[in-house]
N, C-alpha and C. Protein backbone atom coordinates (compact mmCIF):
# COMPACT_ATOMS: atom_id res chain seq x y z
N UNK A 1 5.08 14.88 -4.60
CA UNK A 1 6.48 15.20 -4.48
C UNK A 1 6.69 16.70 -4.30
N UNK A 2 5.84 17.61 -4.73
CA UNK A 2 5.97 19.08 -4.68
C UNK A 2 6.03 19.24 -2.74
N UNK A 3 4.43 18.31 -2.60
CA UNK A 3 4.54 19.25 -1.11
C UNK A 3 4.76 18.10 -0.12
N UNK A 4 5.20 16.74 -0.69
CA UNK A 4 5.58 16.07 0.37
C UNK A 4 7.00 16.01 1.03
N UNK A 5 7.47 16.14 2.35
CA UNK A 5 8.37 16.28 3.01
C UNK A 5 8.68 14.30 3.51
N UNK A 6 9.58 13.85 3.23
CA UNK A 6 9.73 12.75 3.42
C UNK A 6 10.51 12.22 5.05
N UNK A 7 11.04 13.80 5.85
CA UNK A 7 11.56 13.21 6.76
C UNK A 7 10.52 13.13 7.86
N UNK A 8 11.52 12.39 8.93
CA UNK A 8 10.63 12.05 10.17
C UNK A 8 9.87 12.64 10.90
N UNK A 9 10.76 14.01 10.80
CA UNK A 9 10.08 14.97 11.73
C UNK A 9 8.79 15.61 11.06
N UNK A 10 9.03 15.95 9.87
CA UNK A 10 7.89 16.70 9.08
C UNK A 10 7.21 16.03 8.20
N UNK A 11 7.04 14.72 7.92
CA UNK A 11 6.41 13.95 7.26
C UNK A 11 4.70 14.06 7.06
N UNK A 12 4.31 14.23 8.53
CA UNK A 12 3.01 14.38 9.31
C UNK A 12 2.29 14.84 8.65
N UNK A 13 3.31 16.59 8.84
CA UNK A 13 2.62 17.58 8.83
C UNK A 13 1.90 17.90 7.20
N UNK A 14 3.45 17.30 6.73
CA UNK A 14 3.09 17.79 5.11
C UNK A 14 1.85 17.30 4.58
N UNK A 15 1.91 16.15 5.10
CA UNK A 15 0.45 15.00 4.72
C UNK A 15 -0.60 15.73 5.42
N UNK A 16 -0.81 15.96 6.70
CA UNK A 16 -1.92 17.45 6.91
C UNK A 16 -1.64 18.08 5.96
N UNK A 17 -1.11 18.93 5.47
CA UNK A 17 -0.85 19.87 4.74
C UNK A 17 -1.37 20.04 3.25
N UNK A 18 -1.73 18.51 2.99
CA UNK A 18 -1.50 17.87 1.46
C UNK A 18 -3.25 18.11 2.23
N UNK A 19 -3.52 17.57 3.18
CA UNK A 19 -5.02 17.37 3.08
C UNK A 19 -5.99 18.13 3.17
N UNK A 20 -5.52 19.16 3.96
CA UNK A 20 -6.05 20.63 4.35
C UNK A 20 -6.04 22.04 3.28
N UNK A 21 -4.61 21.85 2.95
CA UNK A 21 -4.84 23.51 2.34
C UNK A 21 -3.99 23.51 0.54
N UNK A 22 -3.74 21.85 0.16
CA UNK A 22 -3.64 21.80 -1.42
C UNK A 22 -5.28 21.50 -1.87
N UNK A 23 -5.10 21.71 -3.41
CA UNK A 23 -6.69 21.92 -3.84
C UNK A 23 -6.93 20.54 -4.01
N UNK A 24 -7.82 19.86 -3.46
CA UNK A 24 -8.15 18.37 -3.96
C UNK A 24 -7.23 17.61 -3.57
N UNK A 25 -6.21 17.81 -2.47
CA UNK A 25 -5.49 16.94 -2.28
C UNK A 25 -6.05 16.35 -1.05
N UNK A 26 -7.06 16.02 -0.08
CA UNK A 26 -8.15 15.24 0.28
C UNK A 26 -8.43 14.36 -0.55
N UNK A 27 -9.23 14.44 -1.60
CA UNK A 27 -9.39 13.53 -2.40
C UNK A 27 -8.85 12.52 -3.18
N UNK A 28 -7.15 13.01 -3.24
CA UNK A 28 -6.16 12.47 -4.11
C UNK A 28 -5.65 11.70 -3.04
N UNK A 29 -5.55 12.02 -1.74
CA UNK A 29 -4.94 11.28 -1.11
C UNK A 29 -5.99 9.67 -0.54
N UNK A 30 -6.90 10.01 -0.27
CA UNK A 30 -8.40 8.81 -0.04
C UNK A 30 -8.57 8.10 -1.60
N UNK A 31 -8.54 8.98 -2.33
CA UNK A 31 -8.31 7.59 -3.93
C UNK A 31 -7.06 7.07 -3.70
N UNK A 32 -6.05 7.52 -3.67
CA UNK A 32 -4.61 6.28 -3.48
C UNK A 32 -4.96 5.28 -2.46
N UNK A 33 -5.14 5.97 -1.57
CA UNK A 33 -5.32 5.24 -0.38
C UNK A 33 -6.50 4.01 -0.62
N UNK A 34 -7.54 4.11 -1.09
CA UNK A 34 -8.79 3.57 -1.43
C UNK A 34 -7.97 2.19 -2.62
N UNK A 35 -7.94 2.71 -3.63
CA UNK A 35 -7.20 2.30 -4.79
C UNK A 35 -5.76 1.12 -4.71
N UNK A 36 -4.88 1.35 -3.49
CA UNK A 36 -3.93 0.52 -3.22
C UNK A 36 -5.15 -0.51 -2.20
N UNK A 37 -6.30 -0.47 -1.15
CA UNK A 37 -7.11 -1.66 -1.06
C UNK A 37 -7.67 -2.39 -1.71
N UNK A 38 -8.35 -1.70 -3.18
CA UNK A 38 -8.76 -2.81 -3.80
C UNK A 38 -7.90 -3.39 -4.55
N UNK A 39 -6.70 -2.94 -4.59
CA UNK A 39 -5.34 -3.77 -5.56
C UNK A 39 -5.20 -4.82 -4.54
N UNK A 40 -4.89 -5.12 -2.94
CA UNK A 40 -4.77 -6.19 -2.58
C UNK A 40 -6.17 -7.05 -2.50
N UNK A 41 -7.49 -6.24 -2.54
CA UNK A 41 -8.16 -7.17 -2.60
C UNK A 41 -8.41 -8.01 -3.90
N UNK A 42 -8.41 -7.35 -4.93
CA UNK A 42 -7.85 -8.20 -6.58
C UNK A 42 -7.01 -9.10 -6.13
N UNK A 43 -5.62 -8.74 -5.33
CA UNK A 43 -4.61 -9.45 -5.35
C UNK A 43 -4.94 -11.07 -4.47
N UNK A 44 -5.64 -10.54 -3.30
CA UNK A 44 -6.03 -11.79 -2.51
C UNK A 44 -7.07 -12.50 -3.39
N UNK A 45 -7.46 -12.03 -3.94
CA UNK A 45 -9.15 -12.61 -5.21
C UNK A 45 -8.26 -13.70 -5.96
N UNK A 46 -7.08 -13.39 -6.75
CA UNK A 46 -6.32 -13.91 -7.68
C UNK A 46 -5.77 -15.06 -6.90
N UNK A 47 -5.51 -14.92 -5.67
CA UNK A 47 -4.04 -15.90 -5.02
C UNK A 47 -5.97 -17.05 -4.43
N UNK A 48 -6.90 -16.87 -4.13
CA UNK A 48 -8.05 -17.59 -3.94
C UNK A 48 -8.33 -18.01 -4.93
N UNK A 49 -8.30 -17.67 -6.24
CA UNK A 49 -8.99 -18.52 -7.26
C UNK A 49 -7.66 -19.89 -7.90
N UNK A 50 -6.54 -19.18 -7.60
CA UNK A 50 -5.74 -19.80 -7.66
C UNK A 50 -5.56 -20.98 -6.72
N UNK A 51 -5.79 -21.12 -5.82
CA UNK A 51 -5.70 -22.20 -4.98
C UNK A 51 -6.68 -23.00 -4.86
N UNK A 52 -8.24 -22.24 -5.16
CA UNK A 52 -9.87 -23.41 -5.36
C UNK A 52 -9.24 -23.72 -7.00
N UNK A 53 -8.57 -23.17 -7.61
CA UNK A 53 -8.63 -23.92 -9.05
C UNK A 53 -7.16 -25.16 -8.99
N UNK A 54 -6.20 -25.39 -8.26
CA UNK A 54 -5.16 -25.77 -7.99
C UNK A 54 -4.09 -25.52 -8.69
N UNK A 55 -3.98 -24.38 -8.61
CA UNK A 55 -3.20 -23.88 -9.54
C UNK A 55 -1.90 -24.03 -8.60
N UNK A 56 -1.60 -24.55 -7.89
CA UNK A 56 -0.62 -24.87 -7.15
C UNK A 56 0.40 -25.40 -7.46
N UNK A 57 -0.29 -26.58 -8.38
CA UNK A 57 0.51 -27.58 -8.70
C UNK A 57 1.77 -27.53 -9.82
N UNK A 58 1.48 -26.35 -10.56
CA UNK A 58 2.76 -25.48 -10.93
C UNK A 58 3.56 -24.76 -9.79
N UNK A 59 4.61 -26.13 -9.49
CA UNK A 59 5.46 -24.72 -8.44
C UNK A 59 5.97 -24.02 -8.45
N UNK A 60 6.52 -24.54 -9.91
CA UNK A 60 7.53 -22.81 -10.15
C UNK A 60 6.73 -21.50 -10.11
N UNK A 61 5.52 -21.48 -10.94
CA UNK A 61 4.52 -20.47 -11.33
C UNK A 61 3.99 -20.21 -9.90
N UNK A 62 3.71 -20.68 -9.09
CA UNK A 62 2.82 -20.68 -7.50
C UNK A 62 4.07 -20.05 -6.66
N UNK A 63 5.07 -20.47 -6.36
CA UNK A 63 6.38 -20.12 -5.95
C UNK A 63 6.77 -18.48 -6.24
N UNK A 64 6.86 -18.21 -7.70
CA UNK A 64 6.96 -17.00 -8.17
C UNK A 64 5.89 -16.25 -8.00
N UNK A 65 5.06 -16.89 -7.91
CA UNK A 65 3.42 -15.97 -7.40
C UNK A 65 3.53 -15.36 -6.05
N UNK A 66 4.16 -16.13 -5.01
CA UNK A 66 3.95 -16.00 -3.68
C UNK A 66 5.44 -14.86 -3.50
N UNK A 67 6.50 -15.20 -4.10
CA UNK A 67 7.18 -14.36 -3.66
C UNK A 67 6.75 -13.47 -4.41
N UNK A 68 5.85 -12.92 -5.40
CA UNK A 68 5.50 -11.47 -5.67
C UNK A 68 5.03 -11.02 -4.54
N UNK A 69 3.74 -11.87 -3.86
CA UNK A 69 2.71 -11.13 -3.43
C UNK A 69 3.35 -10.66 -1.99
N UNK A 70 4.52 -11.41 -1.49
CA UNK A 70 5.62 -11.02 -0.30
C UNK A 70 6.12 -9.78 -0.70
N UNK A 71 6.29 -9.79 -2.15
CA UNK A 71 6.96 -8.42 -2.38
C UNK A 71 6.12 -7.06 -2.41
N UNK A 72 5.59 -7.41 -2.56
CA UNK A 72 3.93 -6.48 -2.72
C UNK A 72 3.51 -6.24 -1.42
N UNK A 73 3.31 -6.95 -0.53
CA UNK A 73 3.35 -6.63 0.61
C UNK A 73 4.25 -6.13 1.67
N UNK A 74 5.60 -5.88 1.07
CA UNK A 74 6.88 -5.24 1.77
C UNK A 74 6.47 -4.04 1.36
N UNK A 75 6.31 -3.64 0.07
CA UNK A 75 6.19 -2.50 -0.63
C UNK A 75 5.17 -1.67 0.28
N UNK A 76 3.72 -2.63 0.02
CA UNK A 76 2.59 -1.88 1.04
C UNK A 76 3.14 -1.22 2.52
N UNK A 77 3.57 -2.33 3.01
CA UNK A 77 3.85 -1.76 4.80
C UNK A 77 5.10 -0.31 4.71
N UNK A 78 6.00 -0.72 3.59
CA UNK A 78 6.55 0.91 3.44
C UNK A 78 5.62 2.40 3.28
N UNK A 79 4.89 1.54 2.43
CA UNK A 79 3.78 2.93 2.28
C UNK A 79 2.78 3.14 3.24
N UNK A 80 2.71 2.30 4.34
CA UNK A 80 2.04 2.51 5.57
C UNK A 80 2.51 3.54 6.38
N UNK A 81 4.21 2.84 6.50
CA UNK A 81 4.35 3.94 7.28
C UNK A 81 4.87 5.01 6.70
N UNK A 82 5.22 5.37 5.88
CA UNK A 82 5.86 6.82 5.23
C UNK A 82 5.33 7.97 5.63
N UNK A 83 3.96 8.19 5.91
CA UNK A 83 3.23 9.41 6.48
C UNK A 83 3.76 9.37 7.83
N UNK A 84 4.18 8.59 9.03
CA UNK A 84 5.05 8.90 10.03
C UNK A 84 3.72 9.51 11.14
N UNK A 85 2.09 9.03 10.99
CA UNK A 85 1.58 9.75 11.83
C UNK A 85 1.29 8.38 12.64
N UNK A 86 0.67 8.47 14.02
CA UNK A 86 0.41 7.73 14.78
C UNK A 86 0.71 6.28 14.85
N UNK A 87 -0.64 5.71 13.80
CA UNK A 87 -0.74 4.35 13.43
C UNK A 87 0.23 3.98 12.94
N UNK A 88 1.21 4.75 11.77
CA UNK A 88 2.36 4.51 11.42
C UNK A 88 3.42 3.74 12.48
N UNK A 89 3.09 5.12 13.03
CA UNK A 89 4.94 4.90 14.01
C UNK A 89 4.45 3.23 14.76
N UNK A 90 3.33 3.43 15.01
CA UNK A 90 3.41 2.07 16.15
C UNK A 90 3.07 0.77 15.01
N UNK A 91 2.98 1.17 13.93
CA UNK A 91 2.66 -0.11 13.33
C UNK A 91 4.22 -0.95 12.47
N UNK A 92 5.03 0.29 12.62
CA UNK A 92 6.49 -0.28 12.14
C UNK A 92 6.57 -0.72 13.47
């Protein structure tokens, strides 16, 4: 939040900025980054054991499961694109 710039135009840069010339902020940014993959891969692990175990058959519980993991995944694609560089723009 110190050195991130959230608009469109300068979003980019700040994120260069964060990666290049803050101390360790390379690293801070590849652990988030790293760290939010293995949360969906936990997350896909959980929604697989759940379905070889049939855990289905609770719908309310399976129902409320799925619209988390929809929600979780809205959340993710925001944080995809928020850096506003390349892959971003074309992936919104």
């Amino acid at each position: 939040a110190m050195h991130y710039t959230s608009d469109t135009t300068t979003a980019f840069s700040s994120v260069t900025h964060i990666c290049r010339d803050v101390n360790y902020g390379w690293i801070i940014r590849y652990m988030h980054a790293n760290g939010a993959s293995m949360f969906f891969i936990c997350l896909y692990m959980h929604v697989g054991r759940g379905m070889y175990y049939g855990s289905y058959t609770f719908s309310e519980t399976w129902n409320i499961g799925i619209m988390l993991l929809f929600a979780v995944m809205a959340t993710a694609f925001m944080g995809y694109v928020l850096p506003w560089g390349q892959m971003s723009f074309w992936g919104a």
